[in-house]
PDB file of N, CA and C in Angstrom:
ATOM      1  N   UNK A   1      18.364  85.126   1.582  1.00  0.00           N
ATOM      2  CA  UNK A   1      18.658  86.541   1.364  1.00  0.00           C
ATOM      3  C   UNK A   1      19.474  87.105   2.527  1.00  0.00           C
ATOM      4  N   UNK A   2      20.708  88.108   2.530  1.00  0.00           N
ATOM      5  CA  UNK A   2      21.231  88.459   2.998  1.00  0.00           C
ATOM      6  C   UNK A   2      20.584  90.038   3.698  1.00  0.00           C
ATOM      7  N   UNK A   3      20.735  89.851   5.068  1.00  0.00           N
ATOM      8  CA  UNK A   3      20.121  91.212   5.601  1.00  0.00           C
ATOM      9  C   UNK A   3      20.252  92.380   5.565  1.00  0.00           C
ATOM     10  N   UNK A   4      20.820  92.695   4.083  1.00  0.00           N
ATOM     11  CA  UNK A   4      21.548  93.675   3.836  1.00  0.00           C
ATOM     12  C   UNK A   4      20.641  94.797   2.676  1.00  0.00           C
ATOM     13  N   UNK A   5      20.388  95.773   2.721  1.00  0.00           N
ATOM     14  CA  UNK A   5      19.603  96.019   1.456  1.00  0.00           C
ATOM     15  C   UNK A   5      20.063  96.289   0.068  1.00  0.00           C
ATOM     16  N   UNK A   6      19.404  95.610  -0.759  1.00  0.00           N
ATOM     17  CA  UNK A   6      19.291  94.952  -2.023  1.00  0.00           C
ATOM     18  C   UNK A   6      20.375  94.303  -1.506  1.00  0.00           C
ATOM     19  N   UNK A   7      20.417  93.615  -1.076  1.00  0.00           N
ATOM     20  CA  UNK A   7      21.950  92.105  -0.991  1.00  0.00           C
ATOM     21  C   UNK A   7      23.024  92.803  -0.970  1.00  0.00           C
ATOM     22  N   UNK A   8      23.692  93.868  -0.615  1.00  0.00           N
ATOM     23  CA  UNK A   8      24.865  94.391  -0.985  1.00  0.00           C
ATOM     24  C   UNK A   8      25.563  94.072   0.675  1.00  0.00           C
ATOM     25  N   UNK A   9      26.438  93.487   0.262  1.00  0.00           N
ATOM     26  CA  UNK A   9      26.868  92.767   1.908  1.00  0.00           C
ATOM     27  C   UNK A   9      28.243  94.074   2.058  1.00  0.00           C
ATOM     28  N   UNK A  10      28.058  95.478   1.200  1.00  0.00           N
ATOM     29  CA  UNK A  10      29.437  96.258   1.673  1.00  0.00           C
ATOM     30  C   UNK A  10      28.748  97.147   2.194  1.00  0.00           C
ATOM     31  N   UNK A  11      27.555  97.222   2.741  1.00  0.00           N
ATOM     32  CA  UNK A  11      26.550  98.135   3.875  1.00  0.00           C
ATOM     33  C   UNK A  11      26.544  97.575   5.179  1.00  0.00           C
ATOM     34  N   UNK A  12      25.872  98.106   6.255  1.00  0.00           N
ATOM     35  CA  UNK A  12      25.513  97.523   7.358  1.00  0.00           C
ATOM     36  C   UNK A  12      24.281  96.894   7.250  1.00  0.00           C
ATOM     37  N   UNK A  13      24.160  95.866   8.057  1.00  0.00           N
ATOM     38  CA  UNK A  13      22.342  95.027   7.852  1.00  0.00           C
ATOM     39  C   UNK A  13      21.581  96.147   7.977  1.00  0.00           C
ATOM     40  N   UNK A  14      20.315  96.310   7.713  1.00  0.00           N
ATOM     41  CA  UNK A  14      19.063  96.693   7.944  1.00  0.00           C
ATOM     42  C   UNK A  14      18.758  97.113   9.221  1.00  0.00           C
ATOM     43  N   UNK A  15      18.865  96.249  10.556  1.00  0.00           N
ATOM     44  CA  UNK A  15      19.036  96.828  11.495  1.00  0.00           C
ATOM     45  C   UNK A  15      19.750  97.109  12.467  1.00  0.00           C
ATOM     46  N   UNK A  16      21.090  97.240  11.856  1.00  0.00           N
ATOM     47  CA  UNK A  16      22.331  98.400  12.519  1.00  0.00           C
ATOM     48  C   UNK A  16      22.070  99.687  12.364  1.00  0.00           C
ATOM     49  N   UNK A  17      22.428 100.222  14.032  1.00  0.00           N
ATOM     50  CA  UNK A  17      22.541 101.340  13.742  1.00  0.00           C
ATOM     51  C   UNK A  17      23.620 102.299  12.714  1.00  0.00           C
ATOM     52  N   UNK A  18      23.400 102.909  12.417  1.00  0.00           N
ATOM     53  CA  UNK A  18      24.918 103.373  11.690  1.00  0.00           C
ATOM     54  C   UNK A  18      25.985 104.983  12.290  1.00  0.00           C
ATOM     55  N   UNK A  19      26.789 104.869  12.111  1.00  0.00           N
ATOM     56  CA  UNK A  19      27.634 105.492  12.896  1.00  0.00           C
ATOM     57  C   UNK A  19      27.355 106.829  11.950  1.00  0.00           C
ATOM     58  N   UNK A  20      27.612 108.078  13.299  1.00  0.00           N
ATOM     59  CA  UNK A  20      26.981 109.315  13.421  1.00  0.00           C
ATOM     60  C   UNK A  20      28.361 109.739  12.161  1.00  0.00           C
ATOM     61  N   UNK A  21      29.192 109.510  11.982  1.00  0.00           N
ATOM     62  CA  UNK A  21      30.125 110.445  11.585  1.00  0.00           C
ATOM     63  C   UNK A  21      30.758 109.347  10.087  1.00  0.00           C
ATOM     64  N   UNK A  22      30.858 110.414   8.921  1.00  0.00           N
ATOM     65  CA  UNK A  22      31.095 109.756   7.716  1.00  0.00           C
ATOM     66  C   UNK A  22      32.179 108.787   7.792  1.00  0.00           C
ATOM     67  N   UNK A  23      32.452 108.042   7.001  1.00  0.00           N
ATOM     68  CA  UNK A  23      33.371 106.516   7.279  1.00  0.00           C
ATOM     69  C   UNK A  23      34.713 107.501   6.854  1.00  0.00           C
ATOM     70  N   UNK A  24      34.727 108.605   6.194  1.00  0.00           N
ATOM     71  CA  UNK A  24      36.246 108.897   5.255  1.00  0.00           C
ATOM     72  C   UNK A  24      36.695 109.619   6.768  1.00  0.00           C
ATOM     73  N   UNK A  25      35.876 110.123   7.593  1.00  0.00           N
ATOM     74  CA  UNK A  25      36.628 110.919   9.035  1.00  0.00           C
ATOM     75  C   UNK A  25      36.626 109.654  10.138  1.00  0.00           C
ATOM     76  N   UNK A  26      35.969 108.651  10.119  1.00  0.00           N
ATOM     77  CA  UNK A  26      36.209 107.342  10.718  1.00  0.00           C
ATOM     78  C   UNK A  26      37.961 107.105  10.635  1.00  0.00           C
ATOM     79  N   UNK A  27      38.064 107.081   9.170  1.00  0.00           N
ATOM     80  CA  UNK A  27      39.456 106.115   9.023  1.00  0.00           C
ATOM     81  C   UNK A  27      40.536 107.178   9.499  1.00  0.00           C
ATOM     82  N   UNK A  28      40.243 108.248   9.174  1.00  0.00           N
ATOM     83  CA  UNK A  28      41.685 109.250   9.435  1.00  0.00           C
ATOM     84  C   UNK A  28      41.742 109.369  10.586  1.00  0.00           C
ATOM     85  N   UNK A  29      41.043 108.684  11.547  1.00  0.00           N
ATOM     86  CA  UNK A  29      41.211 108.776  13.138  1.00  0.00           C
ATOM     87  C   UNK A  29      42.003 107.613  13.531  1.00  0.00           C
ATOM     88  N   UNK A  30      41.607 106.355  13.009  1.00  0.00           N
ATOM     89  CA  UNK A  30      42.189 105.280  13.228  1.00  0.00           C
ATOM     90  C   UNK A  30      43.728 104.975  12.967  1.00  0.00           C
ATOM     91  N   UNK A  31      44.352 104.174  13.586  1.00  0.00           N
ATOM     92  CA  UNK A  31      45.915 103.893  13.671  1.00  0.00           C
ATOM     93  C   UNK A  31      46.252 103.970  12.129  1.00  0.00           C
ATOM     94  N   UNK A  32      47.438 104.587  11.970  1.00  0.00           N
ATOM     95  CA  UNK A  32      48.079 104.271  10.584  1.00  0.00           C
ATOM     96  C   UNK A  32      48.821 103.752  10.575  1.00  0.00           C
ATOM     97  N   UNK A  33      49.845 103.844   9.377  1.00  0.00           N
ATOM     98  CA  UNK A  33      51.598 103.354   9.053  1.00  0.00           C
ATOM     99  C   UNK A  33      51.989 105.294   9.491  1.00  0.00           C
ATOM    100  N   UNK A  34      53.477 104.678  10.001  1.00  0.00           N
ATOM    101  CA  UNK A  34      53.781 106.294   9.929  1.00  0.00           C
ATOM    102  C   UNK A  34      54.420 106.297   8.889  1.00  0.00           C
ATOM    103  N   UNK A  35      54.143 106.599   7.652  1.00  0.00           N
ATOM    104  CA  UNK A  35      55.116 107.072   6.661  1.00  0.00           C
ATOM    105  C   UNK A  35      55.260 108.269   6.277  1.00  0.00           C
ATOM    106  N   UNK A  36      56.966 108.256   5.919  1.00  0.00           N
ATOM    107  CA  UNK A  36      57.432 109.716   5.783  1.00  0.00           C
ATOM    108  C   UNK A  36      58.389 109.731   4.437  1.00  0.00           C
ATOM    109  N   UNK A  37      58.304 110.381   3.209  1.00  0.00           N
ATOM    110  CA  UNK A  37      58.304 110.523   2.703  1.00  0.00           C
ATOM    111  C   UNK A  37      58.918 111.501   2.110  1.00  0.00           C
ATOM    112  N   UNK A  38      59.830 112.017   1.163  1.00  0.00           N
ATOM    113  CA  UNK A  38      60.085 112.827   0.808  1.00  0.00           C
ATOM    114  C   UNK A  38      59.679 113.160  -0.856  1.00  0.00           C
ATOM    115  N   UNK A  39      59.011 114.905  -1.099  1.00  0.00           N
ATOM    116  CA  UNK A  39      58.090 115.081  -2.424  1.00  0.00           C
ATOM    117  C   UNK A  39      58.213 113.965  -3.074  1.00  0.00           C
ATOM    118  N   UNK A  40      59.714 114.139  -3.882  1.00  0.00           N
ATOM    119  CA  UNK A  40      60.349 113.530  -4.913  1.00  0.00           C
ATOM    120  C   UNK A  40      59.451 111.943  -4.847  1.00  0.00           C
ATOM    121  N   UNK A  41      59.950 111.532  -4.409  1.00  0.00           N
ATOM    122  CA  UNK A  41      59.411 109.901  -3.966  1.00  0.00           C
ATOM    123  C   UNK A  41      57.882 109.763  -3.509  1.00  0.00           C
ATOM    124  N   UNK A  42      56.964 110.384  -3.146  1.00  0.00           N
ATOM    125  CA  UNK A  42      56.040 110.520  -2.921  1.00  0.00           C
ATOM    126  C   UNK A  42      55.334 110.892  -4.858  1.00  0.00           C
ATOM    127  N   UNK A  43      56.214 111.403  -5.510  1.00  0.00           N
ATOM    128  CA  UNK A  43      55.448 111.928  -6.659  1.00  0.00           C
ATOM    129  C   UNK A  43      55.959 110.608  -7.391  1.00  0.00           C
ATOM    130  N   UNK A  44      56.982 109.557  -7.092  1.00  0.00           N
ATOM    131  CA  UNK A  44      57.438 108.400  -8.155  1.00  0.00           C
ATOM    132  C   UNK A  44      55.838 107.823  -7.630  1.00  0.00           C
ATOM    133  N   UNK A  45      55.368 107.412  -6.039  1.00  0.00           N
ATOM    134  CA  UNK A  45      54.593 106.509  -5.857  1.00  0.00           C
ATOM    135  C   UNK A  45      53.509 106.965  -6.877  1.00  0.00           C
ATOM    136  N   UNK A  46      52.976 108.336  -7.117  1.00  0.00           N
ATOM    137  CA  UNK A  46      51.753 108.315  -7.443  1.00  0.00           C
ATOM    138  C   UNK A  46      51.564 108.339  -8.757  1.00  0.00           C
ATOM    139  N   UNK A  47      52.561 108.868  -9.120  1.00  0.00           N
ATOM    140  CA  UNK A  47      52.855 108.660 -10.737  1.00  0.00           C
ATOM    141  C   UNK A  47      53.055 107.116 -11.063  1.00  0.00           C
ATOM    142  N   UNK A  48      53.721 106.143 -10.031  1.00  0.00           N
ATOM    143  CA  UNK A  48      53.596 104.716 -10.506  1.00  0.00           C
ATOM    144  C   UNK A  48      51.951 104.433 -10.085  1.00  0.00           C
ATOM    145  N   UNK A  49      50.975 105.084  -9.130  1.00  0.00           N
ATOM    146  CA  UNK A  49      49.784 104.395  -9.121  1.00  0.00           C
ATOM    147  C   UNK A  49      49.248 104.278 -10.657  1.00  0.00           C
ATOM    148  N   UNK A  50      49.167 105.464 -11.040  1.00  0.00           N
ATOM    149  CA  UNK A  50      48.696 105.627 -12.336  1.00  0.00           C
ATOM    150  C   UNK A  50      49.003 105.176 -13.566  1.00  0.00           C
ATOM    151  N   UNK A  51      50.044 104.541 -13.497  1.00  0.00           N
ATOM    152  CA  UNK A  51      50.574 103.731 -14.179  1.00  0.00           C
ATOM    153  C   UNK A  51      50.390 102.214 -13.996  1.00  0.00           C
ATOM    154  N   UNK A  52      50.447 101.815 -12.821  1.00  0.00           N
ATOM    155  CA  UNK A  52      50.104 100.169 -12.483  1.00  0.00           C
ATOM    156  C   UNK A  52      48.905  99.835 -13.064  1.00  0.00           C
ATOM    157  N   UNK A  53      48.456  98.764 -13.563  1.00  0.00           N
ATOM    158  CA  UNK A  53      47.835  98.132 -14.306  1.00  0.00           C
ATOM    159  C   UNK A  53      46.523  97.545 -13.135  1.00  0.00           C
ATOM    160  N   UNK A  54      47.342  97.190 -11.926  1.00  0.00           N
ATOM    161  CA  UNK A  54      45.953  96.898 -10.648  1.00  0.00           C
ATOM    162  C   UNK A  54      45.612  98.204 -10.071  1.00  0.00           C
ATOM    163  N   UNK A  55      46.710  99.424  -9.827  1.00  0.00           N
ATOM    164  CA  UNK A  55      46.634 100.001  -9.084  1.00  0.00           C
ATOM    165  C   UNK A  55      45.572 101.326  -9.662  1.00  0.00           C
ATOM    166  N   UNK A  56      45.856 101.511 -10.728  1.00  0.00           N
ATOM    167  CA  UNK A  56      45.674 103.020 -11.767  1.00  0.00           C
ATOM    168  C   UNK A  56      43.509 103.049 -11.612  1.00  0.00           C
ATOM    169  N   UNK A  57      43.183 101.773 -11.737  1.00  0.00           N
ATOM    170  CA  UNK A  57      41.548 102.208 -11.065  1.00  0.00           C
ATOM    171  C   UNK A  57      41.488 102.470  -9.590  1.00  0.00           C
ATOM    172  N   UNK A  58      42.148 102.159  -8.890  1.00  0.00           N
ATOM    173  CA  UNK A  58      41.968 101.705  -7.517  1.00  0.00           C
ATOM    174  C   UNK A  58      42.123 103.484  -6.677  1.00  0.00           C
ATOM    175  N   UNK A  59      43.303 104.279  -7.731  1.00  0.00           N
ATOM    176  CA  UNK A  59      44.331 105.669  -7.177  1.00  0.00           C
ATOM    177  C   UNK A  59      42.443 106.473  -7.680  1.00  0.00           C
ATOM    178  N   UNK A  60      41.959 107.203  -6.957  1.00  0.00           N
ATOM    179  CA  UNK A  60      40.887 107.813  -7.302  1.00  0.00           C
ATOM    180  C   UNK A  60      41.013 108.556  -6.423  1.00  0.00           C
ATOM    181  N   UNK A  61      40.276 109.930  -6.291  1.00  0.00           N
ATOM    182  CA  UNK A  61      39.885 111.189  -5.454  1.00  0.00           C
ATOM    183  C   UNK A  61      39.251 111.304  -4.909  1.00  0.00           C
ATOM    184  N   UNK A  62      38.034 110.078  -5.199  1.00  0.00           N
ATOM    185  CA  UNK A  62      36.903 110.054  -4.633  1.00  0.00           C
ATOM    186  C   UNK A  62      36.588 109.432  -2.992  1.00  0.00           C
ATOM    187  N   UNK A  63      35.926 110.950  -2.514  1.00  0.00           N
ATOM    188  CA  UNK A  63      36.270 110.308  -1.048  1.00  0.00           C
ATOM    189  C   UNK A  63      34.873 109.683  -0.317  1.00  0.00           C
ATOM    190  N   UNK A  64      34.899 108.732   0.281  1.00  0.00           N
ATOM    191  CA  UNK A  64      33.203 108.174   0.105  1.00  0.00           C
ATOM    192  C   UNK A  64      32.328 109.273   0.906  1.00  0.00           C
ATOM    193  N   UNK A  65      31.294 109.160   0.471  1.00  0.00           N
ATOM    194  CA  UNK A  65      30.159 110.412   1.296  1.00  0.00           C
ATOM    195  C   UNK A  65      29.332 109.560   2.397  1.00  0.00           C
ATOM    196  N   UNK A  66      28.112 110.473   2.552  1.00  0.00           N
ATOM    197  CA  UNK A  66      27.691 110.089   3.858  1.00  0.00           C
ATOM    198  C   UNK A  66      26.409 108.996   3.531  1.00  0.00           C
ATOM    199  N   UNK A  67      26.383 109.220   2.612  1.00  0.00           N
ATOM    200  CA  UNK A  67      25.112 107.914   2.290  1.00  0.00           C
ATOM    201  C   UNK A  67      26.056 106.547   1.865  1.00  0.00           C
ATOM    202  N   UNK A  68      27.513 106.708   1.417  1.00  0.00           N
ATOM    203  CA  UNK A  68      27.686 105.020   1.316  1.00  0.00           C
ATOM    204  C   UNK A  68      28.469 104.580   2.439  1.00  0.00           C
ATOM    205  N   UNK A  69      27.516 104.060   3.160  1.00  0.00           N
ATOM    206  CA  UNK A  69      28.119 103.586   4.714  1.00  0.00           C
ATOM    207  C   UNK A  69      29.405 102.828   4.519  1.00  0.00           C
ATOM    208  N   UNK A  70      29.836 102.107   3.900  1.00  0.00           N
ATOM    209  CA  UNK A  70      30.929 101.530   3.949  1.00  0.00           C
ATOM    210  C   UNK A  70      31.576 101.421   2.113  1.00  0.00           C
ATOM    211  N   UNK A  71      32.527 102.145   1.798  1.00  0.00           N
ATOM    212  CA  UNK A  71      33.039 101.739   0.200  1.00  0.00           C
ATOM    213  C   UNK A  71      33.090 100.595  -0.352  1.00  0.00           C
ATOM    214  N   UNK A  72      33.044 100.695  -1.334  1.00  0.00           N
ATOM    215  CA  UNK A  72      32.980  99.136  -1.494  1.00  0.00           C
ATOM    216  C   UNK A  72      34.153  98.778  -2.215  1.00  0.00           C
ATOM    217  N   UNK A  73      35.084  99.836  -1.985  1.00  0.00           N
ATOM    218  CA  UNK A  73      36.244  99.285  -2.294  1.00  0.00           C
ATOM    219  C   UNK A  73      37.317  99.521  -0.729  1.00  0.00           C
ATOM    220  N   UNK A  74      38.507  99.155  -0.578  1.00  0.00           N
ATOM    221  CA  UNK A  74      38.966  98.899   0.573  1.00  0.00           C
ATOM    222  C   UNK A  74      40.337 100.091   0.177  1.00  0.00           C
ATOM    223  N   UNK A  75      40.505 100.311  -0.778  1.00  0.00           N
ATOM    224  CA  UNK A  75      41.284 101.316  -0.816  1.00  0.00           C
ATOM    225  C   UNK A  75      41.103 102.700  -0.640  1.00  0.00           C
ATOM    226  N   UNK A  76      42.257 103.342   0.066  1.00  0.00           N
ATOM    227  CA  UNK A  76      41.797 104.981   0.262  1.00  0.00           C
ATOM    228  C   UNK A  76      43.124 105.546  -0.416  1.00  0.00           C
ATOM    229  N   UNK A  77      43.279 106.597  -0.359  1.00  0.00           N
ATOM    230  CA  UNK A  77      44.333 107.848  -1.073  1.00  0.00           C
ATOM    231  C   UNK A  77      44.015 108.714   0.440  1.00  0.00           C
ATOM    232  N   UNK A  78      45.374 108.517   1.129  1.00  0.00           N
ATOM    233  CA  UNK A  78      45.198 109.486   2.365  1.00  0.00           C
ATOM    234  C   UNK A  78      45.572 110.553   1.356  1.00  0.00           C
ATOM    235  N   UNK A  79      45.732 111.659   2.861  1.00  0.00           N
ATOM    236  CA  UNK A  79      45.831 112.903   2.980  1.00  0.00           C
ATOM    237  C   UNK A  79      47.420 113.177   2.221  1.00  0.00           C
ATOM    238  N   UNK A  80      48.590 112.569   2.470  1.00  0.00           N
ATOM    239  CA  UNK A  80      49.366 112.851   1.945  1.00  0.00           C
ATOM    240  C   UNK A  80      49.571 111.990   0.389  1.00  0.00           C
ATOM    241  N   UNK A  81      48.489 111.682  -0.164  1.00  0.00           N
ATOM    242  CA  UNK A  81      48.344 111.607  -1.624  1.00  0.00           C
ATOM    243  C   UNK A  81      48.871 109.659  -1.934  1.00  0.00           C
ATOM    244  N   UNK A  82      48.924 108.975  -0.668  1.00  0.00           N
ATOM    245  CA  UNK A  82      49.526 107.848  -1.419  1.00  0.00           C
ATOM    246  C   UNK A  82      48.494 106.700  -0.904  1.00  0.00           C
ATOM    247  N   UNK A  83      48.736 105.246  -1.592  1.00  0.00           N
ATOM    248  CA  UNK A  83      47.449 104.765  -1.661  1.00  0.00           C
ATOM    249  C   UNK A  83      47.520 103.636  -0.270  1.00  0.00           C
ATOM    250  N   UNK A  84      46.657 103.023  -0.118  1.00  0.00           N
ATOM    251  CA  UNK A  84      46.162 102.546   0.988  1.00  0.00           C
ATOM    252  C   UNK A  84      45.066 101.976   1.111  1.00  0.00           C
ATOM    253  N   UNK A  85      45.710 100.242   1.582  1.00  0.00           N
ATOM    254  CA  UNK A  85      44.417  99.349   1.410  1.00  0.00           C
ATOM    255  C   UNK A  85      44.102  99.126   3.090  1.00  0.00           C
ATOM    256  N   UNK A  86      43.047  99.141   3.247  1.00  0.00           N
ATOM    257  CA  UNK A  86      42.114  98.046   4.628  1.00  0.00           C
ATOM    258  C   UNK A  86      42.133  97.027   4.673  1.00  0.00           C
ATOM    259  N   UNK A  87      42.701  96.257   5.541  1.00  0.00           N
ATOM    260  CA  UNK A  87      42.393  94.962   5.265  1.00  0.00           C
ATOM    261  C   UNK A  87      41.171  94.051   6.067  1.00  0.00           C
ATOM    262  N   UNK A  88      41.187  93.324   6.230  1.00  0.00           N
ATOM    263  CA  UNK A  88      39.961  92.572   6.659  1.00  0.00           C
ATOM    264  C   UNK A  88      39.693  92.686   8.194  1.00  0.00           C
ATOM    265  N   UNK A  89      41.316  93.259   9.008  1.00  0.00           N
ATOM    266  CA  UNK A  89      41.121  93.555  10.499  1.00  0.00           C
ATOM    267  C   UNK A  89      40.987  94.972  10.431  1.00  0.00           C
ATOM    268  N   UNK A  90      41.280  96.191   9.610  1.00  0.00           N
ATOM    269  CA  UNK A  90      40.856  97.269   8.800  1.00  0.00           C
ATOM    270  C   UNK A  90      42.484  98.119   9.363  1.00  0.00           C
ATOM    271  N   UNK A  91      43.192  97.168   9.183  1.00  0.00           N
ATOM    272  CA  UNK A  91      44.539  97.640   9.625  1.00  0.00           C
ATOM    273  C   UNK A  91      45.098  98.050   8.188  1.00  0.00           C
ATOM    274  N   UNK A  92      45.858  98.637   8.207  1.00  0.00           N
ATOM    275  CA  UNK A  92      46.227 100.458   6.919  1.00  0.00           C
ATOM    276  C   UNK A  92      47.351  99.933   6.351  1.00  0.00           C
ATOM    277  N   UNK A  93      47.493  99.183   5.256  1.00  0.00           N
ATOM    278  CA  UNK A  93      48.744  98.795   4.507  1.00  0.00           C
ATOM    279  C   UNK A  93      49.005  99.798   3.041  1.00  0.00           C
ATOM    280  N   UNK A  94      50.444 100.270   3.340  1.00  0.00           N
ATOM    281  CA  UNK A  94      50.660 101.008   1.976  1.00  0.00           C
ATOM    282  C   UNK A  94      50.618  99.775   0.529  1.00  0.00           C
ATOM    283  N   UNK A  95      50.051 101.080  -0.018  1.00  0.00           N
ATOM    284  CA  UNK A  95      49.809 100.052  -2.061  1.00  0.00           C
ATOM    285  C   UNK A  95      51.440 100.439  -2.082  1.00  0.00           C
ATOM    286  N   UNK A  96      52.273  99.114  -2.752  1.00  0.00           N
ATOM    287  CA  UNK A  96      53.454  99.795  -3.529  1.00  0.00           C
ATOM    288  C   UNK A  96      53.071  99.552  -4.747  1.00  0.00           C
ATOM    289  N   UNK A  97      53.413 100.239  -6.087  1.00  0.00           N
ATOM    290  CA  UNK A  97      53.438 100.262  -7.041  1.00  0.00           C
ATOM    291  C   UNK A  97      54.317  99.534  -8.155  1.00  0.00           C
ATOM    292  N   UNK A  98      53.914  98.582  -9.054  1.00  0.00           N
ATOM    293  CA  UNK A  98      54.704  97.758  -9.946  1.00  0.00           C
ATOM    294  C   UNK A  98      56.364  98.099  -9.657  1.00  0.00           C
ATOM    295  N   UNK A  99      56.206  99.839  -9.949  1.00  0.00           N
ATOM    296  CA  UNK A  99      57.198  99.996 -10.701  1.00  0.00           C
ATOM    297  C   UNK A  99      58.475 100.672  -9.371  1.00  0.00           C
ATOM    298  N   UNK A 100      58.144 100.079  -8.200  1.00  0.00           N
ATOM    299  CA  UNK A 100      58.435 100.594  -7.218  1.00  0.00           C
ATOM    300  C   UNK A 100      58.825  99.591  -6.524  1.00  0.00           C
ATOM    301  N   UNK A 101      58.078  98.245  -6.522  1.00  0.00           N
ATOM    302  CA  UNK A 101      58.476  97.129  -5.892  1.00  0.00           C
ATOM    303  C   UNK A 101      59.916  96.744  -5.360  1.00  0.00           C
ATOM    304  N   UNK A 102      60.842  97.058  -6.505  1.00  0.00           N
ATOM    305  CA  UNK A 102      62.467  96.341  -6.306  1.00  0.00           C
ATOM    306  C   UNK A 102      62.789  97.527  -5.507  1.00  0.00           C
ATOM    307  N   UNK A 103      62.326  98.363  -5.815  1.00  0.00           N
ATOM    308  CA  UNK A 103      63.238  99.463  -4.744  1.00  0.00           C
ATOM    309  C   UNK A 103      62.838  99.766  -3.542  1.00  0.00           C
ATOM    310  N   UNK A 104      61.801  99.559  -2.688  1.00  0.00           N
ATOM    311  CA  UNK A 104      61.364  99.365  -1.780  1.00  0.00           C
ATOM    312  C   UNK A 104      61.659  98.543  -1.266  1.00  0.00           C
ATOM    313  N   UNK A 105      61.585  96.964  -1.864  1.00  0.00           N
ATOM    314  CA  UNK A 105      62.231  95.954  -1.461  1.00  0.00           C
ATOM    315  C   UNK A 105      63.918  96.563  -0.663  1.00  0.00           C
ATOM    316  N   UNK A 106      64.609  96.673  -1.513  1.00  0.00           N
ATOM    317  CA  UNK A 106      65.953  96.936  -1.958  1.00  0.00           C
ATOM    318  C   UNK A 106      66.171  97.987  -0.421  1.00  0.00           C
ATOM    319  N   UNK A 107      65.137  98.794  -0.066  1.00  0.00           N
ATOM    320  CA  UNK A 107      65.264 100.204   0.497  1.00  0.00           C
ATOM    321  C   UNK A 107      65.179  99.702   1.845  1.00  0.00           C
ATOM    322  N   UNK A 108      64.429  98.402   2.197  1.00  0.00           N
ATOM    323  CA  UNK A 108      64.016  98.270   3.319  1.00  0.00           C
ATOM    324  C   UNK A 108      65.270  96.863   3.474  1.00  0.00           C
ATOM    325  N   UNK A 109      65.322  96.103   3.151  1.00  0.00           N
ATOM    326  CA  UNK A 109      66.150  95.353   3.077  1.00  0.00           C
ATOM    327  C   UNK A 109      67.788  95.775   3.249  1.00  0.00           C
ATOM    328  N   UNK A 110      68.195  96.700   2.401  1.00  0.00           N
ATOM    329  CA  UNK A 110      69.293  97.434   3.422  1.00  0.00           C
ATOM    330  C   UNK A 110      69.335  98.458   4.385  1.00  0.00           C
ATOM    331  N   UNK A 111      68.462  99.081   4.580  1.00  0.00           N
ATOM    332  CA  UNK A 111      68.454 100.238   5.719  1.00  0.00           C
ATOM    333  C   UNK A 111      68.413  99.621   6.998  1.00  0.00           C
ATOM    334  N   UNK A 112      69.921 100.127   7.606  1.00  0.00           N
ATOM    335  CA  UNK A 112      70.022  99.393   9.226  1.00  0.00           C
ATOM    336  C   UNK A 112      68.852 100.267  10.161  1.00  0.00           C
ATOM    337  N   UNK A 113      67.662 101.219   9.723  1.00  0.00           N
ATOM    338  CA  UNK A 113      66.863 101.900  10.442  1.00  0.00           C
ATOM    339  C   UNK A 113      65.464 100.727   9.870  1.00  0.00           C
ATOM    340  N   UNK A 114      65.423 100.268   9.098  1.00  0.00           N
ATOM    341  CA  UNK A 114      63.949  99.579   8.400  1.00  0.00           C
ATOM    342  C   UNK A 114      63.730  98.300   8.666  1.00  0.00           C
ATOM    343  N   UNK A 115      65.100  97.449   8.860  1.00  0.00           N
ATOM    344  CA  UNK A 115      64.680  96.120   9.044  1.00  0.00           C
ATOM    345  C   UNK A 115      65.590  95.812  10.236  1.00  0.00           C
ATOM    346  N   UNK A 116      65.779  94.116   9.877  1.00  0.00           N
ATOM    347  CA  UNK A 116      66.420  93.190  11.268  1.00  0.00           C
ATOM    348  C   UNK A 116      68.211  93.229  11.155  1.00  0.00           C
ATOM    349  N   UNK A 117      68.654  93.377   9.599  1.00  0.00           N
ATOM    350  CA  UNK A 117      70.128  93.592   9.816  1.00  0.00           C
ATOM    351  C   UNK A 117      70.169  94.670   8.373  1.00  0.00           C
ATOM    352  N   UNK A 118      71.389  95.157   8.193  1.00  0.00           N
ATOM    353  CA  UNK A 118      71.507  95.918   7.082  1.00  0.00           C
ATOM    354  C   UNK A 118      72.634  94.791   6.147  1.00  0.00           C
ATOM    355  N   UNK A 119      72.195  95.067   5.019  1.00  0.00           N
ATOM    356  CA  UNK A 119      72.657  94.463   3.794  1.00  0.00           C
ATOM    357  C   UNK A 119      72.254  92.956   3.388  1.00  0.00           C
TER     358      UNK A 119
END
């Protein structure tokens, strides 16, 4: 059995202490991506969350409370509305969206400000 109660290994063990301050004001303290965004494009991402087929359960409002010590999902919806996974070092990677992929690709791949050469 795992020291976790009822086996749920997305809590802290049994006897950790647990941290004074809810996990959703935890993360908004911690390092991000700086992304900047403009409306327009900010409303394609979220309108493609809702649309993506992995992404459209994942895009939720729900911000975790103070009794579930850790979500048990790894995705958040910051503050400026776009999605965002944790990863296993709990470092902040943007979700791109299906329908967003080539152009992001495309966006970062030529911009002499985004990558290693332009074009």
């Amino acid at each position: 059995d795992l020291p976790f109660p009822e086996n749920d290994h997305w809590t802290y063990p049994v006897e950790f202490e647990k941290p004074l301050e809810p996990p959703s004001e935890e993360w908004e303290r911690k390092s991000h991506l700086l992304i900047a965004l403009d409306k327009d494009l900010t409303k394609q991402f979220v309108e493609g969350y809702k649309e993506d087929p992995f992404f459209k359960e994942k895009y939720t409002q729900e911000i975790p409370n103070d009794k579930m010590v850790i979500t048990p999902s790894h995705f958040r919806v910051g503050s400026d509305q776009l999605l965002y996974f944790l990863d296993a070092d709990w470092a902040t990677r943007l979700c791109v969206p299906r329908s967003l992929i080539n152009f992001v690709l495309k966006w970062i791949h030529d911009s002499a400000f985004e990558s290693a050469h332009a074009g």
